[in-house]
C-alpha atoms as a PDB file:
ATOM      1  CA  UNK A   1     137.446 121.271 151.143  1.00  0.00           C
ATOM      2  CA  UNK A   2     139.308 118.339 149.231  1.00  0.00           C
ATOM      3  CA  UNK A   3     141.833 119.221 146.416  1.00  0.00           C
ATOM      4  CA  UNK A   4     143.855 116.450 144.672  1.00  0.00           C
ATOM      5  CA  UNK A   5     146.227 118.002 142.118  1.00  0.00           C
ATOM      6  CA  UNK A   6     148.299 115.872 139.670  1.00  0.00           C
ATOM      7  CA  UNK A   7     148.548 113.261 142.257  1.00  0.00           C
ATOM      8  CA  UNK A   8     150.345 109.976 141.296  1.00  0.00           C
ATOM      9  CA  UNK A   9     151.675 106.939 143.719  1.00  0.00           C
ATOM     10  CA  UNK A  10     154.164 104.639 142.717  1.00  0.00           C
ATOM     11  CA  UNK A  11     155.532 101.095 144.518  1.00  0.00           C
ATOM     12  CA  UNK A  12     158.782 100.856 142.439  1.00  0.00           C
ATOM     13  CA  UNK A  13     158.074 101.109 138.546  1.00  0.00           C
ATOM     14  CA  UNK A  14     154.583  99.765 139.231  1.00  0.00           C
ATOM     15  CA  UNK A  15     151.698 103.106 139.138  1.00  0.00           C
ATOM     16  CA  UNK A  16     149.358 102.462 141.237  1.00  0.00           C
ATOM     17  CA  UNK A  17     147.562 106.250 140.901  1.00  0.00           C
ATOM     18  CA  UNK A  18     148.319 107.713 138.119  1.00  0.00           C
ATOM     19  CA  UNK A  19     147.758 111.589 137.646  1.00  0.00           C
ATOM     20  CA  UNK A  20     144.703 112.411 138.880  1.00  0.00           C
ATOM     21  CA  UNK A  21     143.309 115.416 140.090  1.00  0.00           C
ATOM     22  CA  UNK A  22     139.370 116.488 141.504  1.00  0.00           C
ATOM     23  CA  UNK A  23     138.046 118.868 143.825  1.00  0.00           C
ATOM     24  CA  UNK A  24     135.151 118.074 146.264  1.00  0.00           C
ATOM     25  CA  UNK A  25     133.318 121.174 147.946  1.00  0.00           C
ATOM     26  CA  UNK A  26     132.050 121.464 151.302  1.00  0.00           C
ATOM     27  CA  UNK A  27     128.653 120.106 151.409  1.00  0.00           C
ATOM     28  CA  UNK A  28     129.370 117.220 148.314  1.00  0.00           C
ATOM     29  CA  UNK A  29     128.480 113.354 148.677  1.00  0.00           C
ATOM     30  CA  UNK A  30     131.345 111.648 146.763  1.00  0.00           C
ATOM     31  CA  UNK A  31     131.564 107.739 145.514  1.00  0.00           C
ATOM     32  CA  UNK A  32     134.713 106.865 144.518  1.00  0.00           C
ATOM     33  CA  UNK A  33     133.879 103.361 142.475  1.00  0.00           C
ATOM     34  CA  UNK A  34     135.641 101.404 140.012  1.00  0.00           C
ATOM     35  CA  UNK A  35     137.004  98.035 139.501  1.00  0.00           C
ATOM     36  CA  UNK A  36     139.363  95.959 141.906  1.00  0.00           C
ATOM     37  CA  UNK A  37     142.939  97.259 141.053  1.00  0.00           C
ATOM     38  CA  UNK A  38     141.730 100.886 139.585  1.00  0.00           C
ATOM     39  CA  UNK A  39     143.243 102.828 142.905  1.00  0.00           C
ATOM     40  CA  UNK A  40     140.833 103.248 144.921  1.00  0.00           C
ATOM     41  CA  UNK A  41     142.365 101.921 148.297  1.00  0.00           C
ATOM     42  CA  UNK A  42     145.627 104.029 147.429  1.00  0.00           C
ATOM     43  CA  UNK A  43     143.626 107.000 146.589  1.00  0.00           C
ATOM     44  CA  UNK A  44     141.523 106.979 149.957  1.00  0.00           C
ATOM     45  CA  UNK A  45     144.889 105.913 151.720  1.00  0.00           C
ATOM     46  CA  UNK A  46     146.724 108.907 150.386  1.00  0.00           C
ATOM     47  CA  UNK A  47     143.497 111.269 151.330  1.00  0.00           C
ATOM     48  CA  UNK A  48     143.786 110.308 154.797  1.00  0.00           C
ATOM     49  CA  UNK A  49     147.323 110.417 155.595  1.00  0.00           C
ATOM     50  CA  UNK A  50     148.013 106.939 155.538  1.00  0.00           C
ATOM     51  CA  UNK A  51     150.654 106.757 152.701  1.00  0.00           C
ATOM     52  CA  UNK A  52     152.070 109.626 150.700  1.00  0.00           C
ATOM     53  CA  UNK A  53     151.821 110.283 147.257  1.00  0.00           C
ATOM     54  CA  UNK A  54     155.132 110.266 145.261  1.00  0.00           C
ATOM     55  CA  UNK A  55     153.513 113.577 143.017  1.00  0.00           C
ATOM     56  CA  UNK A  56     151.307 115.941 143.520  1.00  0.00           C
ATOM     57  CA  UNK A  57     149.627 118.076 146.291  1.00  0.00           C
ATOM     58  CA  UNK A  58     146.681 116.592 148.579  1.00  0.00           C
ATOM     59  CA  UNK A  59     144.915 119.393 150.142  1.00  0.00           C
ATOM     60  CA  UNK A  60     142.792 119.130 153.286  1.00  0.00           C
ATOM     61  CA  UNK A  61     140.305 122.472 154.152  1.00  0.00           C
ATOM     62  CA  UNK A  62     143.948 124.522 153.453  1.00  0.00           C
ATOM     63  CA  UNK A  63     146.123 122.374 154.835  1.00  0.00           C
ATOM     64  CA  UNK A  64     148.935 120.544 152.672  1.00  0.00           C
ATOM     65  CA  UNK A  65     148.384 116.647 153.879  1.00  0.00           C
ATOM     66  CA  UNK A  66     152.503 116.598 153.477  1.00  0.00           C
ATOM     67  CA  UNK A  67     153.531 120.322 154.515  1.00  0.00           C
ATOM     68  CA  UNK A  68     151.108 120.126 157.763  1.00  0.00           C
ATOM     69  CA  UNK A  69     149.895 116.179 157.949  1.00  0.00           C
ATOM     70  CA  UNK A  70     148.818 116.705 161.554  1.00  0.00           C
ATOM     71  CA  UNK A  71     145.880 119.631 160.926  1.00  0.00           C
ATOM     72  CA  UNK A  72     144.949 117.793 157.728  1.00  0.00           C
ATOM     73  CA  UNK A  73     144.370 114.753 159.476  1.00  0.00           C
ATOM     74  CA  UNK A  74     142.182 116.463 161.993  1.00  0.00           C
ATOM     75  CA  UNK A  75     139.551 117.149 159.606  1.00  0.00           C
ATOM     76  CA  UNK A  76     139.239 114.077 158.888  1.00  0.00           C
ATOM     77  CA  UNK A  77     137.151 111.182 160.626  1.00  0.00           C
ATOM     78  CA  UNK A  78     137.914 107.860 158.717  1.00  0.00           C
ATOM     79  CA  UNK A  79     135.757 104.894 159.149  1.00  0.00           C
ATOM     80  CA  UNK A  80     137.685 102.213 157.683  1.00  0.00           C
ATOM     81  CA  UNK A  81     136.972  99.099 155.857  1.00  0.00           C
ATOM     82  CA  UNK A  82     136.083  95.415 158.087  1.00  0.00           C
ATOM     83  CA  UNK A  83     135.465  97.494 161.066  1.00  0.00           C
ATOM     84  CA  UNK A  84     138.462  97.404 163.078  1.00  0.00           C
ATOM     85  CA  UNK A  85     137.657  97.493 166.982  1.00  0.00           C
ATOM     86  CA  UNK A  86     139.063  96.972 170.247  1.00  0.00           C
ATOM     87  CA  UNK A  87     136.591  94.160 170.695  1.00  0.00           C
ATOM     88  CA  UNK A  88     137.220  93.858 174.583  1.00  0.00           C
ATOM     89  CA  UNK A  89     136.199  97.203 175.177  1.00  0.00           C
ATOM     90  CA  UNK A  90     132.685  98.598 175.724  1.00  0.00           C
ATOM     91  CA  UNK A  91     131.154 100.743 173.597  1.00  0.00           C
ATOM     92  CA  UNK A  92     131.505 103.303 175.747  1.00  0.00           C
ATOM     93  CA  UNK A  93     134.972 102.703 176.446  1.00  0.00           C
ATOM     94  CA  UNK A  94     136.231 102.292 172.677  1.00  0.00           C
ATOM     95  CA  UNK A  95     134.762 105.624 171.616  1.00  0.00           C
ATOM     96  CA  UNK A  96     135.964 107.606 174.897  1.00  0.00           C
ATOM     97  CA  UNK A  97     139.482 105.971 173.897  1.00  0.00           C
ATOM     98  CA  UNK A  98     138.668 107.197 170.194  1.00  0.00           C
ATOM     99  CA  UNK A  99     137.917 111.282 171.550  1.00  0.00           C
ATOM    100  CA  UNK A 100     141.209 110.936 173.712  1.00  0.00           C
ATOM    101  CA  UNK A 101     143.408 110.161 170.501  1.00  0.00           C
ATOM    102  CA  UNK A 102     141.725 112.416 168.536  1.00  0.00           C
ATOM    103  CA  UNK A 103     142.718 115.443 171.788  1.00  0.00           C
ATOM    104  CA  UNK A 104     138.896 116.310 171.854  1.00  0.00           C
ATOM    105  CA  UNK A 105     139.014 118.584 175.134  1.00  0.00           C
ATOM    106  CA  UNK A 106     138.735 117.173 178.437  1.00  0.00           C
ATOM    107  CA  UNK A 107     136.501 119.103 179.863  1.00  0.00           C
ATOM    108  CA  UNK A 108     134.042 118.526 177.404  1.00  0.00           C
ATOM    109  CA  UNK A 109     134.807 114.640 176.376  1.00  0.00           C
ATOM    110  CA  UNK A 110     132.732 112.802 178.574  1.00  0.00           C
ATOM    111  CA  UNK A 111     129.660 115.100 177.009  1.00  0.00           C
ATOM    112  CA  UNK A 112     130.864 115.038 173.402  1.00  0.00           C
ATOM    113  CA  UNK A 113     131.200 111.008 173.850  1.00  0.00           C
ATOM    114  CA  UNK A 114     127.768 110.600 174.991  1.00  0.00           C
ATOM    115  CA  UNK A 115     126.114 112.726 172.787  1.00  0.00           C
ATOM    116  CA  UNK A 116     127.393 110.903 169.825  1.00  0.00           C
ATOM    117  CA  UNK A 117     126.822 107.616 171.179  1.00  0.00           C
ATOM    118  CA  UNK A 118     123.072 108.729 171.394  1.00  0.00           C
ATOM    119  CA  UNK A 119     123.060 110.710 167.599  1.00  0.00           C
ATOM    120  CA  UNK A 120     124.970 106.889 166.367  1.00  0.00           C
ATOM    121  CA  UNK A 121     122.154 104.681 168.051  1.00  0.00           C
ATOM    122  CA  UNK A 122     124.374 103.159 170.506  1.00  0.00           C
ATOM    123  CA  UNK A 123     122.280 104.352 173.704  1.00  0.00           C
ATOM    124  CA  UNK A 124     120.952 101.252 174.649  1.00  0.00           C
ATOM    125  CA  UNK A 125     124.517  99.318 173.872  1.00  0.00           C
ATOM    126  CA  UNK A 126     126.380 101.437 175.260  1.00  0.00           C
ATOM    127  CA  UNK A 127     127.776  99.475 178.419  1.00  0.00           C
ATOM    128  CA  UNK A 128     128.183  96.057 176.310  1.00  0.00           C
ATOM    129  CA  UNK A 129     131.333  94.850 174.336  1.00  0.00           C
ATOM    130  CA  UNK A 130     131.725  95.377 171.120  1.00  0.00           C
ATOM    131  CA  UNK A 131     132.312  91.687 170.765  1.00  0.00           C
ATOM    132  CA  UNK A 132     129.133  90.942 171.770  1.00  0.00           C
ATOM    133  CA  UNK A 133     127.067  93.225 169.551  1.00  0.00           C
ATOM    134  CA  UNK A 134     125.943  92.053 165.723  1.00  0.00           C
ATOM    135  CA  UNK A 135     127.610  93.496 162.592  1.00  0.00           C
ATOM    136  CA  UNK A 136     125.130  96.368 161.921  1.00  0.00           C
ATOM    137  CA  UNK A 137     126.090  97.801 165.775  1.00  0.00           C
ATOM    138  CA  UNK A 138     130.126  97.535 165.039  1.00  0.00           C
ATOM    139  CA  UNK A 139     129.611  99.424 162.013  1.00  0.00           C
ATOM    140  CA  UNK A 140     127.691 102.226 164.325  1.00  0.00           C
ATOM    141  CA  UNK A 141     130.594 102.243 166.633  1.00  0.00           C
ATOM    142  CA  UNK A 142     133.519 102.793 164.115  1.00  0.00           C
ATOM    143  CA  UNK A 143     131.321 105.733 162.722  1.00  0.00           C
ATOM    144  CA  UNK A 144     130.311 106.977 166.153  1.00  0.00           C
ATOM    145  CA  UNK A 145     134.933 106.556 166.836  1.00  0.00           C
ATOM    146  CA  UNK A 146     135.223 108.516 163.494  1.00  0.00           C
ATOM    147  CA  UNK A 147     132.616 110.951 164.220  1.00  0.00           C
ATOM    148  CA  UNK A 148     134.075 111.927 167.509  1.00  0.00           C
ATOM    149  CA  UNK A 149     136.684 114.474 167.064  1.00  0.00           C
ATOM    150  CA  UNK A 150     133.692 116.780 165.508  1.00  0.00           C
ATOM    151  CA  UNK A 151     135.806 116.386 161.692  1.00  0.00           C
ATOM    152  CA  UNK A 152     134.894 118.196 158.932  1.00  0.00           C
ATOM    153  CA  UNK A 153     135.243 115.353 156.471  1.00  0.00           C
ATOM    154  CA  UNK A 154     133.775 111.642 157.035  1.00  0.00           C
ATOM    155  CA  UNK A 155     135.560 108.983 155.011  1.00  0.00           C
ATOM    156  CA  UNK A 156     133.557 106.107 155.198  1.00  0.00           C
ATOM    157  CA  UNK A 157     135.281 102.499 153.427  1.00  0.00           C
ATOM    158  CA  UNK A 158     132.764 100.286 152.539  1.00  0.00           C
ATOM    159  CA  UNK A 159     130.060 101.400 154.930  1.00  0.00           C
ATOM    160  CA  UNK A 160     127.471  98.587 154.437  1.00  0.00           C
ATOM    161  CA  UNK A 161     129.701  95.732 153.171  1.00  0.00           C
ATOM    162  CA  UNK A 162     129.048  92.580 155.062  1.00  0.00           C
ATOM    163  CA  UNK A 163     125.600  94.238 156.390  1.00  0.00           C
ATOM    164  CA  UNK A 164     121.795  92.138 155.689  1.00  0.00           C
ATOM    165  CA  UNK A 165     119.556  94.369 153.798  1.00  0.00           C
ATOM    166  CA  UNK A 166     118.006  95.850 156.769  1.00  0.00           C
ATOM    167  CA  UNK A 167     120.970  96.728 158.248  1.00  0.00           C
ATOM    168  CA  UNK A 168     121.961  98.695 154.779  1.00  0.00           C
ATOM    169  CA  UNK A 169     118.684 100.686 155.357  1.00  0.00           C
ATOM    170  CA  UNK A 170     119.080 101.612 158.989  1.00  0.00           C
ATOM    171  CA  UNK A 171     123.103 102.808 158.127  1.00  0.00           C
ATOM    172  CA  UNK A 172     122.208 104.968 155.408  1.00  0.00           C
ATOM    173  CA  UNK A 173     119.192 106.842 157.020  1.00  0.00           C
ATOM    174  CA  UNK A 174     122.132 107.072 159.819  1.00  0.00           C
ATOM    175  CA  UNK A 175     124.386 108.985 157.694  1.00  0.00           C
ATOM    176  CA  UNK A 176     121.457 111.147 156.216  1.00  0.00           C
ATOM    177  CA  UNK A 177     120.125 111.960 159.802  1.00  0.00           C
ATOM    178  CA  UNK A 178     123.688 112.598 161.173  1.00  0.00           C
ATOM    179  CA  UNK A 179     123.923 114.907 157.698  1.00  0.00           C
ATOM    180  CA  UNK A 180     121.398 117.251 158.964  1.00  0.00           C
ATOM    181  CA  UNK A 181     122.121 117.335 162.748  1.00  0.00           C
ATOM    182  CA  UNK A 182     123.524 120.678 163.176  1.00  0.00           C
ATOM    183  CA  UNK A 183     125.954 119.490 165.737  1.00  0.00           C
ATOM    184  CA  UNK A 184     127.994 117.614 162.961  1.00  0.00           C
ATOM    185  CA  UNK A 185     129.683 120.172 160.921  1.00  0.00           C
ATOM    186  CA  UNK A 186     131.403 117.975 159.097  1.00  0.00           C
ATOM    187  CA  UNK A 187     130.955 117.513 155.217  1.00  0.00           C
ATOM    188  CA  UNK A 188     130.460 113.311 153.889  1.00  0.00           C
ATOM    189  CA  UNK A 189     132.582 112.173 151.653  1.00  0.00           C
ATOM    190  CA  UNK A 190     131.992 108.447 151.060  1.00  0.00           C
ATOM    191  CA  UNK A 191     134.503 105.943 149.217  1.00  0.00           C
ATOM    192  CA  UNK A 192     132.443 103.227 148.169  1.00  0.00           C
ATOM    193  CA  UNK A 193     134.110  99.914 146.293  1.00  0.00           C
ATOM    194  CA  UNK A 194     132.437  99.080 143.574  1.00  0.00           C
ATOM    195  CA  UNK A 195     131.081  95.493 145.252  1.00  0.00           C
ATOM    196  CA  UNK A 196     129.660  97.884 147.989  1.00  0.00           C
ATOM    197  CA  UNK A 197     125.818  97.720 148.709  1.00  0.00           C
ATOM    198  CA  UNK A 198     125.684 101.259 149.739  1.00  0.00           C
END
């Protein structure tokens, strides 16, 4: 599903990833922890398209994330870290705008939308703005915006960081109860920083 082979990223003479290679299977729940300054950021950044390495091959479900960047990136739904919304947009609104990035069809958006609204929580939130809703409903609508396009990878950055603990609880039975839904045939990977409560 993921391959990383040899991959190292540079910024000048400085290394900021150097050499590393793994392989994570379909099916696989991945941390990716380790002190601040070990890579992490650059790694997940170079997984998802976001920079490119300067060696090595990143492989995404068979496609080369530099020989075919666009069908890599489409199996991949990327939550990332602080929650970055449109905070003048409904709920609604924000994860319609998500699907019509991500080219989910249009004659079966407005049905895809609402059924992951309802599998992220967000029913009863649905018609409010995001600016409006607490910390532990944001972080359900950046999943439910990742989790739109149907990918077959979830990167999630820092899932619970900022959450209270009740909060924590209610986002990780969320990702196990989206894990069995057989409507999400995606596999989890999660890159978790080591100051992370997940």
């Amino acid at each position: 599903m993921i391959e990383v082979k040899n991959v190292t990223k540079k910024y000048g003479k400085a290394v900021a990833v150097d050499n590393i290679s793994f392989t994570i299977n379909e099916g696989e729940i991945v941390g990716l922890l380790g002190p601040n300054g070990a890579g992490k950021s650059t790694t997940m950044n170079m997984l998802t398209g976001f920079i490119e390495q300067t060696e090595g091959d990143i492989v995404i479900d068979g496609y080369n994330m530099l020989k075919k960047p666009k069908k890599a990136k489409k199996e991949i739904g990327y939550m990332p870290e602080g929650v970055p919304l449109y905070t003048d947009l409904t709920v609604k609104e924000f994860v319609t705008y998500m699907a019509e990035i991500k080219n989910v069809d249009r004659k079966t958006r407005k049905e895809k939308v609402q059924k992951i609204i309802e599998q992220t929580g967000l029913k009863d939130v649905e018609k409010k703005l995001i600016k409006n809703l607490s910390r532990g409903y944001k972080q359900r609508v950046s999943m439910a915006g990742a989790l739109v396009g149907e990918p077959k990878i979830l990167i999630l950055d820092e899932p619970t960081v900022g959450l209270d603990p009740k909060q924590i609880t209610e986002i990780r039975n969320l990702i196990k109860e989206l894990r069995k839904n057989t409507y999400c045939n995606f596999k989890f990977t999660y890159f978790i920083r080591s100051k992370s409560n997940m």
